[in-house]
Structures are given as structure tokens and as C-alpha cells.
Protein backbone atom coordinates (compact mmCIF):
# COMPACT_ATOMS: atom_id res chain seq x y z
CA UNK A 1 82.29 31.09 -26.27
CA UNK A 2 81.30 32.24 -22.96
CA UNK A 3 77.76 30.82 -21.24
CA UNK A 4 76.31 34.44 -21.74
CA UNK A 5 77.72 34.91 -25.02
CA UNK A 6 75.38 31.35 -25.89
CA UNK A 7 71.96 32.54 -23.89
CA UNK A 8 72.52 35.88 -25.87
CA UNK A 9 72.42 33.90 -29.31
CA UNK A 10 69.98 31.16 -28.13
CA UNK A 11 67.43 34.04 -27.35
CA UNK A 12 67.78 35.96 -30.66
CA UNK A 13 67.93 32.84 -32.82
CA UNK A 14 64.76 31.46 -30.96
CA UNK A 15 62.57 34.81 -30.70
CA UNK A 16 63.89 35.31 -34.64
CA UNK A 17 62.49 31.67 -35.53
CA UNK A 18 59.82 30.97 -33.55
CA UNK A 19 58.16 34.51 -34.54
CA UNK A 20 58.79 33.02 -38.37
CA UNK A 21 57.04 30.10 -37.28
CA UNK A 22 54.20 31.46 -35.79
CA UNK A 23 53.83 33.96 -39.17
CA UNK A 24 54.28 30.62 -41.16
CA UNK A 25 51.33 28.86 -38.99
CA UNK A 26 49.04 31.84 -39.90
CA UNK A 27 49.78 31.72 -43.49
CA UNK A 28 48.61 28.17 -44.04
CA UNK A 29 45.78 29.20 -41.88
CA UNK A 30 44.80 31.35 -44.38
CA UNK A 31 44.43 28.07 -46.62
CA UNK A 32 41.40 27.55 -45.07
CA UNK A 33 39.65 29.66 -47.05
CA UNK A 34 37.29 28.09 -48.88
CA UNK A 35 36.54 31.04 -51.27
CA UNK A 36 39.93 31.08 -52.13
CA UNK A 37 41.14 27.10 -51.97
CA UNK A 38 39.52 24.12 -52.50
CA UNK A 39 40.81 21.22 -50.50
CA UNK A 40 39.19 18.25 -49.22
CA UNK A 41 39.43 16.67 -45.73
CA UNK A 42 42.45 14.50 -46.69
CA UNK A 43 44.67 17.28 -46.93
CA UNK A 44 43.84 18.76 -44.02
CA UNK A 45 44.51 15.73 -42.34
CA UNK A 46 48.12 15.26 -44.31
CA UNK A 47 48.62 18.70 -43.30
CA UNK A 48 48.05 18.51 -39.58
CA UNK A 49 49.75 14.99 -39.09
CA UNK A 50 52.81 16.54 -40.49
CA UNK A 51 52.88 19.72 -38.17
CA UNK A 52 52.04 17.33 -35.61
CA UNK A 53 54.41 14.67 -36.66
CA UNK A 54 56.98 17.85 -36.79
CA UNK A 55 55.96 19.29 -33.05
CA UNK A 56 56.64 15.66 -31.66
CA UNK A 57 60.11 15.54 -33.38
CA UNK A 58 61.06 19.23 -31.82
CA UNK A 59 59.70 18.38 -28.59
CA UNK A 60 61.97 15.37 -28.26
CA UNK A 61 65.12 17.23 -29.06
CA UNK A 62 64.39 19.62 -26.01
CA UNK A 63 63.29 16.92 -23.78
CA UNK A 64 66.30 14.46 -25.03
CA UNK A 65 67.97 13.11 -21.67
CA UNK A 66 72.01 14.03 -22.02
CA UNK A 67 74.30 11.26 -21.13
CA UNK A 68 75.84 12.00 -17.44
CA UNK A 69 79.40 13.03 -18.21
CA UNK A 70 80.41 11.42 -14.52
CA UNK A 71 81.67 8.10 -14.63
CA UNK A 72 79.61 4.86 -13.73
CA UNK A 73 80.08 3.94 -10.85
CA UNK A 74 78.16 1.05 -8.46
């Protein structure tokens, strides 16, 4: 597969899954209405530390340093 043929399909899986994401966000957003849901401050907590915990993990991945494919050399 040809570089271009890879930036093509990185930007329409990425704007394709981060809009979801962002539409996801908004919908347990809409938990926080308190006419509709009860919750207490634990699970907003549990819910935050695991979008948080989540956020860390995807940062990561982009920021992961590649090995150098040159050889060592002193």
C-alpha cells in the first residue's frame, strides 16, 4: 500500500471515529441530568477516571517512541 493510499485511510478512519467519540462524550453528558438519572458522586468519579484512565492509554500509543531501524553503532 502506497504512503498516500495510508494518509487517505488514516484520515477517514480518524475523522469517522473521533466524530463517534465526540457524539459518544455528549451522550454520557446527557447523564448528568439529574431529572432524568440519579447517580451519586462515586460514579461520576468511576466514570471520569476511566475516560481519563482511557485518554492516557491513547495518548501513549501516539506518543510511543519507535525503535530506530539503523543499527547500533558506538
Amino acid at each position: 500500500m502506497v504512503e498516500r493510499d495510508k494518509r487517505k485511510k488514516f484520515e477517514e478512519l480518524a475523522e469517522k471515529r473521533v466524530n463517534k467519540a465526540i457524539k459518544d462524550l455528549r451522550l454520557i453528558g446527557n447523564l448528568s441530568n439529574r431529572n432524568n438519572y440519579s447517580f451519586n458522586e462515586e460514579d461520576i468519579r468511576k466514570i471520569m477516571k476511566a475516560l481519563d484512565d482511557e485518554m492516557k492509554a491513547l495518548k501513549g500509543r501516539f506518543a510511543q517512541v519507535r525503535p530506530s531501524e539503523n543499527d547500533f553503532k558506538l
